[in-house]
Protein backbone atom coordinates (compact mmCIF):
# COMPACT_ATOMS: atom_id res chain seq x y z
CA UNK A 1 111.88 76.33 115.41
CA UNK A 2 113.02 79.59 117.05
CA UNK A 3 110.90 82.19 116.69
CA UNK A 4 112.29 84.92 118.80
CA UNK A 5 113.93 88.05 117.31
CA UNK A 6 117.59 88.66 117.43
CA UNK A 7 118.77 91.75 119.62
CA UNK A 8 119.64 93.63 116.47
CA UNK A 9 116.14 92.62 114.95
CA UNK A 10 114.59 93.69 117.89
CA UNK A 11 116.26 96.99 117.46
CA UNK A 12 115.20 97.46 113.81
CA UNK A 13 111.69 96.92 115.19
CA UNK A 14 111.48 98.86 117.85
CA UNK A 15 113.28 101.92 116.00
CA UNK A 16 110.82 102.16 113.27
CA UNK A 17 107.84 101.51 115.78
CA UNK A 18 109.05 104.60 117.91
CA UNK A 19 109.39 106.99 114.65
CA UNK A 20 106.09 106.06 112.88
CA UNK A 21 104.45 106.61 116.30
CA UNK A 22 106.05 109.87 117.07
CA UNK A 23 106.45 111.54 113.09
CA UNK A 24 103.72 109.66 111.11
CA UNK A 25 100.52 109.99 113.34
CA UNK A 26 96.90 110.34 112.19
CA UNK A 27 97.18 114.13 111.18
CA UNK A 28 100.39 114.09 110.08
CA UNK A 29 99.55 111.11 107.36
CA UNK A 30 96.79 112.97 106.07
CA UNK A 31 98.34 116.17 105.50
CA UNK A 32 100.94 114.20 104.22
CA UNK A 33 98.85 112.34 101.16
CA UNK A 34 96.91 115.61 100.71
CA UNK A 35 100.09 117.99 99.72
CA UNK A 36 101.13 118.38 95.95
CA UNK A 37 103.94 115.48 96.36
CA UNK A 38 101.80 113.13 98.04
CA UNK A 39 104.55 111.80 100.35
CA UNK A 40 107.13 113.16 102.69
CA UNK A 41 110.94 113.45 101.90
CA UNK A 42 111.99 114.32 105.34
CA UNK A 43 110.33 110.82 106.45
CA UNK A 44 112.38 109.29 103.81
CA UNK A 45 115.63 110.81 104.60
CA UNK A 46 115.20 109.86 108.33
CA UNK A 47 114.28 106.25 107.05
CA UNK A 48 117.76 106.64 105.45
CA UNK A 49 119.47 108.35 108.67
CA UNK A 50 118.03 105.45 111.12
CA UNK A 51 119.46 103.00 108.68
CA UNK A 52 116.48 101.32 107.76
CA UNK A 53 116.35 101.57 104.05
CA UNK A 54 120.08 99.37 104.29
CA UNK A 55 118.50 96.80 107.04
CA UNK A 56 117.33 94.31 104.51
CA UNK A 57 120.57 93.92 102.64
CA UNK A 58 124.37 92.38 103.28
CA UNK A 59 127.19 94.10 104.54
CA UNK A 60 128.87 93.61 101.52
CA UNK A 61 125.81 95.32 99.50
CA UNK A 62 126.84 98.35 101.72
CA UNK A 63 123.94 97.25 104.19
CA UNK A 64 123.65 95.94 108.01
CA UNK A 65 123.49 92.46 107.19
CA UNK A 66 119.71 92.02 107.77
CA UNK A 67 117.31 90.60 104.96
CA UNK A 68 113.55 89.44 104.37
CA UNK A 69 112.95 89.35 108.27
CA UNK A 70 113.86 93.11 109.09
CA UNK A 71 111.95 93.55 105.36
CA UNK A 72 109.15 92.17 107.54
CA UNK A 73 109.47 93.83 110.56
CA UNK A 74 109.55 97.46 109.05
CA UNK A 75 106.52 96.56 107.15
CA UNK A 76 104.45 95.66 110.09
CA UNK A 77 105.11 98.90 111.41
CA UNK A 78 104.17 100.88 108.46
CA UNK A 79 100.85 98.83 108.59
CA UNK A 80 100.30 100.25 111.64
CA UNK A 81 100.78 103.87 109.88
CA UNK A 82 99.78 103.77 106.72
CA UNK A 83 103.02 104.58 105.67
CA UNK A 84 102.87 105.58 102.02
CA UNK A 85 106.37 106.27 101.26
CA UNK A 86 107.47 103.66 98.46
CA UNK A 87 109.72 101.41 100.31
CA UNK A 88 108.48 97.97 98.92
CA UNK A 89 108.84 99.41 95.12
CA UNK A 90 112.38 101.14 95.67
CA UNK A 91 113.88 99.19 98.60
CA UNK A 92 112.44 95.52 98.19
CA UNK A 93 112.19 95.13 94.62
CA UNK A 94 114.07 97.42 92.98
CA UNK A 95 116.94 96.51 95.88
CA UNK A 96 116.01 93.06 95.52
CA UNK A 97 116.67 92.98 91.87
CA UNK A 98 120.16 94.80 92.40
CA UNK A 99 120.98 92.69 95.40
CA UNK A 100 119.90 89.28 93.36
CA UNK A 101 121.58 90.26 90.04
CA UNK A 102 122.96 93.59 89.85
CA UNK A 103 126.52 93.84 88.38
CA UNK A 104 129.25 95.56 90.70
CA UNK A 105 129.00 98.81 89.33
CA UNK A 106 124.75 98.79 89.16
CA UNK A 107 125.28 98.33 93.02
CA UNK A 108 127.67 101.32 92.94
CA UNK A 109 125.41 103.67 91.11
CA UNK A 110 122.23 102.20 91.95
CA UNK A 111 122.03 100.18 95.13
CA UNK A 112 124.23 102.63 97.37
CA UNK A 113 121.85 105.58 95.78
CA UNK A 114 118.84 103.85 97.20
CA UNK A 115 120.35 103.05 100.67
CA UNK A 116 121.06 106.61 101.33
CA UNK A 117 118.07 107.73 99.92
CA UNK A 118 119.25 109.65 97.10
CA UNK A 119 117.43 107.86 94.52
CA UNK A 120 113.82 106.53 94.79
CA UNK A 121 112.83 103.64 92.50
CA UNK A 122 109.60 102.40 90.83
CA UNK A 123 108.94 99.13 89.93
CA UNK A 124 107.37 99.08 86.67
CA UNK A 125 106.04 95.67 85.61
CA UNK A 126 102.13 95.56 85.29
CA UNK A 127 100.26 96.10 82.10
CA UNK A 128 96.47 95.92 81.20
CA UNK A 129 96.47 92.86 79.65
CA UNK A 130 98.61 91.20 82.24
CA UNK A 131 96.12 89.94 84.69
CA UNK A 132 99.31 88.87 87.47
CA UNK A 133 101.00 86.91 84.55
CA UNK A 134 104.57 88.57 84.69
CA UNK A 135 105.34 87.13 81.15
CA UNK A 136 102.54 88.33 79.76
CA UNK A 137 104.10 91.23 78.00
CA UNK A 138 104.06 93.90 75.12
CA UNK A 139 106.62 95.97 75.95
CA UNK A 140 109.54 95.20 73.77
CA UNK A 141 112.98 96.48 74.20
CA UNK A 142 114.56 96.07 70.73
CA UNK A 143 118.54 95.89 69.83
CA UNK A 144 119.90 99.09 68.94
CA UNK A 145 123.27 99.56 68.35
CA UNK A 146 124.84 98.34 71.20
CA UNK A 147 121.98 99.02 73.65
CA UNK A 148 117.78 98.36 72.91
CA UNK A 149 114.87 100.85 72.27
CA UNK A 150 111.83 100.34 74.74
CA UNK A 151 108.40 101.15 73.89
CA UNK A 152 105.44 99.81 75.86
CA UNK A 153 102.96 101.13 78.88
CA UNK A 154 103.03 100.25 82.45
CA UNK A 155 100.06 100.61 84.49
CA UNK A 156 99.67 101.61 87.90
CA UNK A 157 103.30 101.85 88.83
CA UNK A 158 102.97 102.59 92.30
CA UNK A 159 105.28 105.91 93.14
CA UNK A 160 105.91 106.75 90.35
CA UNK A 161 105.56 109.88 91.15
CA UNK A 162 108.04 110.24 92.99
CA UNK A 163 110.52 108.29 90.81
CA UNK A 164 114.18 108.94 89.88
CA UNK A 165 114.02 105.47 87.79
CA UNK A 166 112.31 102.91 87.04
CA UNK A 167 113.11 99.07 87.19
CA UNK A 168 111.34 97.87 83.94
CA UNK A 169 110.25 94.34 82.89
CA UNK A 170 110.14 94.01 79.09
CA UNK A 171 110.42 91.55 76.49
CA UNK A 172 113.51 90.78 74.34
CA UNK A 173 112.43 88.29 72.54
CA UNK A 174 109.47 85.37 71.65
CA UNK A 175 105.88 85.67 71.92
CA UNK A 176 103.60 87.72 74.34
CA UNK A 177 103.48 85.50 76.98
CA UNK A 178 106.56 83.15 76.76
CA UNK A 179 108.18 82.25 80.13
CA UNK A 180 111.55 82.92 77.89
CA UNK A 181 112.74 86.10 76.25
CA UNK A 182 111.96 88.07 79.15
CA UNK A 183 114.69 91.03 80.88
CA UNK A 184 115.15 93.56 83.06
CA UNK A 185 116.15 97.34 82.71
CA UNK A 186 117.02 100.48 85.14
CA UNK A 187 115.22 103.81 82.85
CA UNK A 188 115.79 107.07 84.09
CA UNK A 189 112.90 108.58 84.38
CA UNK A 190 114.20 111.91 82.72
CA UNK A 191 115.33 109.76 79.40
CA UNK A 192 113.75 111.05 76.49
CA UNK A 193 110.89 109.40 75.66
CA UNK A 194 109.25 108.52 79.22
CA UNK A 195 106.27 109.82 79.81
CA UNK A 196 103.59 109.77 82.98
CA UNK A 197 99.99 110.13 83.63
CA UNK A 198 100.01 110.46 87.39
CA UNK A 199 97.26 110.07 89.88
CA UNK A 200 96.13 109.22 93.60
CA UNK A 201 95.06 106.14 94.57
CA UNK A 202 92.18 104.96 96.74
CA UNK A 203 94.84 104.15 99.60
CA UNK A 204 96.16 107.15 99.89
CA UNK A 205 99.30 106.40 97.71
CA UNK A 206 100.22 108.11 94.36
CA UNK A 207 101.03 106.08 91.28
CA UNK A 208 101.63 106.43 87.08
CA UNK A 209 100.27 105.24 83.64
CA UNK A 210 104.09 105.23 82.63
CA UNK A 211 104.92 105.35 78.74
CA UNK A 212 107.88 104.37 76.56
CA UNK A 213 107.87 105.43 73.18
CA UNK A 214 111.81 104.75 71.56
CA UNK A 215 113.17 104.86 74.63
CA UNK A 216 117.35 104.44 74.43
CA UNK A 217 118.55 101.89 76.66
CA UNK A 218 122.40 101.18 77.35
CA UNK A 219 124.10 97.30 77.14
CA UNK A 220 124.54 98.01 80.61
CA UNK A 221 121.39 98.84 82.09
CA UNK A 222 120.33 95.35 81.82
CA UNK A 223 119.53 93.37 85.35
CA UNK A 224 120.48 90.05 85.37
CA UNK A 225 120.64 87.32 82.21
CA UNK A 226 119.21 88.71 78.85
CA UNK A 227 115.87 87.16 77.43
CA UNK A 228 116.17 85.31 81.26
CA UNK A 229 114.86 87.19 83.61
CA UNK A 230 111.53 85.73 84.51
CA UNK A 231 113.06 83.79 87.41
CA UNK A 232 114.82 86.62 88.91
CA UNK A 233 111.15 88.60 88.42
CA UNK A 234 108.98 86.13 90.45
CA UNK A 235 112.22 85.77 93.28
CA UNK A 236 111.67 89.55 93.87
CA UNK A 237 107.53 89.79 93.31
CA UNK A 238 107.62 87.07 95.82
CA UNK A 239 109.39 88.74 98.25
CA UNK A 240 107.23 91.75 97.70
CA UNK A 241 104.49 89.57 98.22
CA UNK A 242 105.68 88.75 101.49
CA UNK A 243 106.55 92.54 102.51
CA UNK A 244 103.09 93.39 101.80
CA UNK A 245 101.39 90.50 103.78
CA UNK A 246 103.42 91.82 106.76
CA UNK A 247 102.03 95.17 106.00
CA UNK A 248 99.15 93.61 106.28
CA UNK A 249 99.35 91.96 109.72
CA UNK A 250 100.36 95.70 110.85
CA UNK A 251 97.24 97.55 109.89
CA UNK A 252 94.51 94.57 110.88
CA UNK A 253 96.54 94.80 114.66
CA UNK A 254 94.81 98.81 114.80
CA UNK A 255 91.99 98.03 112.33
CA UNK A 256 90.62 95.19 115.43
CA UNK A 257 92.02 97.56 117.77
CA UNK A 258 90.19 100.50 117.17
CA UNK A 259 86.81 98.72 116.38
CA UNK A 260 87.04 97.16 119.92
CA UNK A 261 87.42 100.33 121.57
CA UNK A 262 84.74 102.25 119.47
CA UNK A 263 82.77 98.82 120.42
CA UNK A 264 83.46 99.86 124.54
CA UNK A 265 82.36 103.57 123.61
CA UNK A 266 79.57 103.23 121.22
CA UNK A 267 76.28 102.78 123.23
CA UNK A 268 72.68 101.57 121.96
CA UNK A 269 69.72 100.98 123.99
CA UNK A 270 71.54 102.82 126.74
CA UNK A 271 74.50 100.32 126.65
CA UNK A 272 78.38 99.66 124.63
CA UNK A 273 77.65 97.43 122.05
CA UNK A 274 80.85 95.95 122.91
CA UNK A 275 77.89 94.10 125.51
CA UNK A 276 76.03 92.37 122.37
CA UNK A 277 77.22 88.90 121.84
CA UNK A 278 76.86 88.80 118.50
CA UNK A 279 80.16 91.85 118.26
CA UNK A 280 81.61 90.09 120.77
CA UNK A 281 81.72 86.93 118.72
CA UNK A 282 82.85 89.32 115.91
CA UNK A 283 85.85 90.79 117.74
CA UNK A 284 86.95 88.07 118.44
CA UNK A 285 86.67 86.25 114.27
CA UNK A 286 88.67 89.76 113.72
CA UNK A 287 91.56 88.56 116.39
CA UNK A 288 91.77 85.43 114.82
CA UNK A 289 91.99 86.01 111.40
CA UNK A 290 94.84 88.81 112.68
CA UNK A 291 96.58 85.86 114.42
CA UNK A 292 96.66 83.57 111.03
CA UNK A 293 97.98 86.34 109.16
CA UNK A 294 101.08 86.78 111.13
CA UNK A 295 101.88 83.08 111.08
CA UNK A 296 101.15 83.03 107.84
CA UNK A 297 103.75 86.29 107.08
CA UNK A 298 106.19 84.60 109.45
CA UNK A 299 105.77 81.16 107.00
CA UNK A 300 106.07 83.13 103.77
CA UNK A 301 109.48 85.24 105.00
CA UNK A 302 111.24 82.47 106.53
CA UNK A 303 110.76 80.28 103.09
CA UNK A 304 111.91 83.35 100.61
CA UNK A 305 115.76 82.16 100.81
CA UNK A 306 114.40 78.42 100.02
CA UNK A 307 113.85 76.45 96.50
CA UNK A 308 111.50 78.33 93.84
CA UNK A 309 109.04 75.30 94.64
CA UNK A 310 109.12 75.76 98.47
CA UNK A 311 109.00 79.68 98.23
CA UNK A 312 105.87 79.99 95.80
CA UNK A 313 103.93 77.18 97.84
CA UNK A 314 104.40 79.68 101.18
CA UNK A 315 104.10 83.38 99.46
CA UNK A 316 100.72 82.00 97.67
CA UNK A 317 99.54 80.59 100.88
CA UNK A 318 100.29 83.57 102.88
CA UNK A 319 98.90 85.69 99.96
CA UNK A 320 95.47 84.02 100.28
CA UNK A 321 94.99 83.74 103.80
CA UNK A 322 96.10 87.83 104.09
CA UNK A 323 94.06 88.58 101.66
CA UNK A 324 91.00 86.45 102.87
CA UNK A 325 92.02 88.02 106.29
CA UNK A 326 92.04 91.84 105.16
CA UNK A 327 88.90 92.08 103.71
CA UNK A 328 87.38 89.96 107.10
CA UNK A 329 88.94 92.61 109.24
CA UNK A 330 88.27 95.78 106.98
CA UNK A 331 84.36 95.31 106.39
CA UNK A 332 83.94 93.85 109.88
CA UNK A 333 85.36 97.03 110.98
CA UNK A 334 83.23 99.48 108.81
CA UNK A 335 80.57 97.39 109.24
CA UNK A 336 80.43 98.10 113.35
CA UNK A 337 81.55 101.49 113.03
CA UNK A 338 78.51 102.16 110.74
CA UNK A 339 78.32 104.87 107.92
CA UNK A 340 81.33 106.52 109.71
CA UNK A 341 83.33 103.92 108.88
CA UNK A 342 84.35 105.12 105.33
CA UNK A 343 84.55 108.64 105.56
CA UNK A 344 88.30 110.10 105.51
CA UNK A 345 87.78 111.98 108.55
CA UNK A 346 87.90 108.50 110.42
CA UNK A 347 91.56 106.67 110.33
CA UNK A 348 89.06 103.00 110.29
CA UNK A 349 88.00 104.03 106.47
CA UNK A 350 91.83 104.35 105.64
CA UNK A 351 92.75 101.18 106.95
CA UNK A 352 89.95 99.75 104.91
CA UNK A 353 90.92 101.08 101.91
CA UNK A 354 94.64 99.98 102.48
CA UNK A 355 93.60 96.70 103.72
CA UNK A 356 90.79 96.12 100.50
CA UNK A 357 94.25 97.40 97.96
CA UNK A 358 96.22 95.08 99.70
CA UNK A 359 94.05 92.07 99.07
CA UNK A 360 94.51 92.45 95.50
CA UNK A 361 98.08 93.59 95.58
CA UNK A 362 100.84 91.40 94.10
CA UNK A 363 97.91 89.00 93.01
CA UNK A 364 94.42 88.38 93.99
CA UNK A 365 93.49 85.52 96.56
CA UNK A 366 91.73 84.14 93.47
CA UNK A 367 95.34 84.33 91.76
CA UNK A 368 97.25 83.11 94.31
CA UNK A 369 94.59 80.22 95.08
CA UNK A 370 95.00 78.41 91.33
CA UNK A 371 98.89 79.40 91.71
CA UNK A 372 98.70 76.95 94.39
CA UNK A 373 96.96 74.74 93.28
CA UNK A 374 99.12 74.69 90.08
CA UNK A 375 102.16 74.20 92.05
CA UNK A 376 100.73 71.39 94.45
CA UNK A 377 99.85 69.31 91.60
CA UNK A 378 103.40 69.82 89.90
CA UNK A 379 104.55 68.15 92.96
């Protein structure tokens, strides 16, 4: 199998490697996530200027043709930066939905919005109860008339925030957790009736307690097939999944690299410690479980366009070596830089935090384990 990048891929990668390194450096990122918005619409609207909000998504979607690869690619690069900026809730799964199942006119309003950056998207889907079960849902959306009425919570919708609509996950119909009776809605976040409780996260990001209390809901701001959208759900959490493992593989590649050169630096007993065997064993385990994560993101994006079967097996697998991989690299990392190593002043404690999120992100390794397992026995 060919693994090599196509010129145009290559291009995608190294554009967004040479604007996070020049705009979205150490000092910039944290004055970034400590202003009142908590992320940076000028980033956004040059992510929208380079093109790289339409790289995942057909020419005929009003895109450059690309798909989960340049997903993957871009998200290896914001690893590398912390980027905070919501692309995997707007662009991967609230694009994903539209690509996957929007009507032609959703595309229109929607779809072209989010390519030019206009319109920013949150993907709201988690509830308390939920536990990673996508079915497992009580908010309803009721007929009304010719539309539904939603009422529900959503917790920890990340950007939020920043928001001009939500993609929304309720239930139509059956009970709580039924695979059926399950759809898809775009909300405005302005419609009467939404509310937020925002907040900052531990990573850096900002997210929302989001309300829905009799919320209207037009016939045609349905995604996809009514009381059938559980499918379409785990096609686009999947691919999500996937984004974030390459984020993943990003921010381990500087999370080794900086510990190894604080190692070279660092002296005791008149020495580096990079000189003790027993670090140099441990840079090394830190490498390695970096290298297993990127074939591991490379197995889980090149499957996403294959059967249900075939996709969950590699996004689950992926999922739990990541995740096993993140927290390896994050506390091996704090644990040589010492005390220093969680304090915001030092970028290492970031990537810890954003590496620690990220192994519970889209579903614990615990999650994704007995997913597996599940699925392998279905075989």
């Amino acid at each position: 199998m060919d693994f090599n990048f196509s010129d145009e891929q290559n291009m995608v990668r190294d554009g967004i490697s040479r604007l996070v390194r020049e705009q979205y450096d150490w000092d910039t990122r944290r004055g970034i996530i400590a202003s009142d918005a908590g992320w940076s619409p000028e980033f956004w609207a040059q992510l929208a200027e380079l093109g790289m909000l339409a790289a995942p998504f057909s020419e005929e979607d009003g895109g450059f043709g690309g798909g989960a690869v340049e997903t993957m690619l871009i998200m290896e690069e914001f690893g590398k930066g912390l980027v905070v900026e919501p692309f995997i809730p707007s662009v991967v799964c609230a694009g994903g939905f539209l690509k996957h199942a929007g009507t032609a006119a959703q595309k229109e309003e929607y779809l072209s919005a989010i390519i030019a950056g206009e319109k920013v998207f949150a993907f709201a889907y988690a509830e308390p109860q939920g536990r990673y079960d996508l079915a497992n849902l009580t908010t309803t959306a009721k007929k009304d008339g010719e539309g539904f009425s939603l009422n529900g919570q959503k917790a920890v919708v990340i950007g939020a925030p920043w928001a001009s609509h939500f993609v929304v996950t309720a239930r139509t119909s059956g009970g709580q957790t039924d695979a059926g009776g399950v759809s898809v809605f775009v909300v405005a976040k302005d419609a009467a009736g939404v509310s937020l409780r925002d907040y900052a996260t531990v990573d850096g990001r900002r997210a929302s307690e989001v309300y829905f209390e009799n919320v209207s809901v037009s016939a045609d701001a349905l995604i996809g097939e009514l009381d059938g959208g559980l499918p379409l759900i785990e096609t686009v959490v999947d691919e999500a999944t996937a984004a974030v493992c390459a984020e993943a593989t990003g921010a381990m590649q500087v999370t080794h690299a900086m510990t190894l050169e604080y190692a070279k630096q660092r002296k005791q007993f008149g020495v580096p410690i990079s000189s003790f065997q027993v670090l140099q064993h441990r840079m090394v385990d830190m490498f390695m479980e970096y290298e297993q994560s990127i074939s591991m993101s490379y197995l889980a994006t090149i499957k996403l366009d294959e059967d249900a079967a075939a996709r969950k097996h590699a996004v689950s697998s992926a999922k739990v070596r990541v995740g096993q991989s993140a927290r390896f690299v994050g506390q091996s990392a704090v644990q040589t830089h010492g005390g220093m190593g969680v304090t915001d002043e030092t970028a290492v404690g970031s990537y810890f935090k954003r590496l620690s999120i990220i192994e519970s992100e889209f579903g614990s390794v615990d999650h994704h384990m007995r997913r597996h397992i599940k699925l392998t026995a279905a075989a």
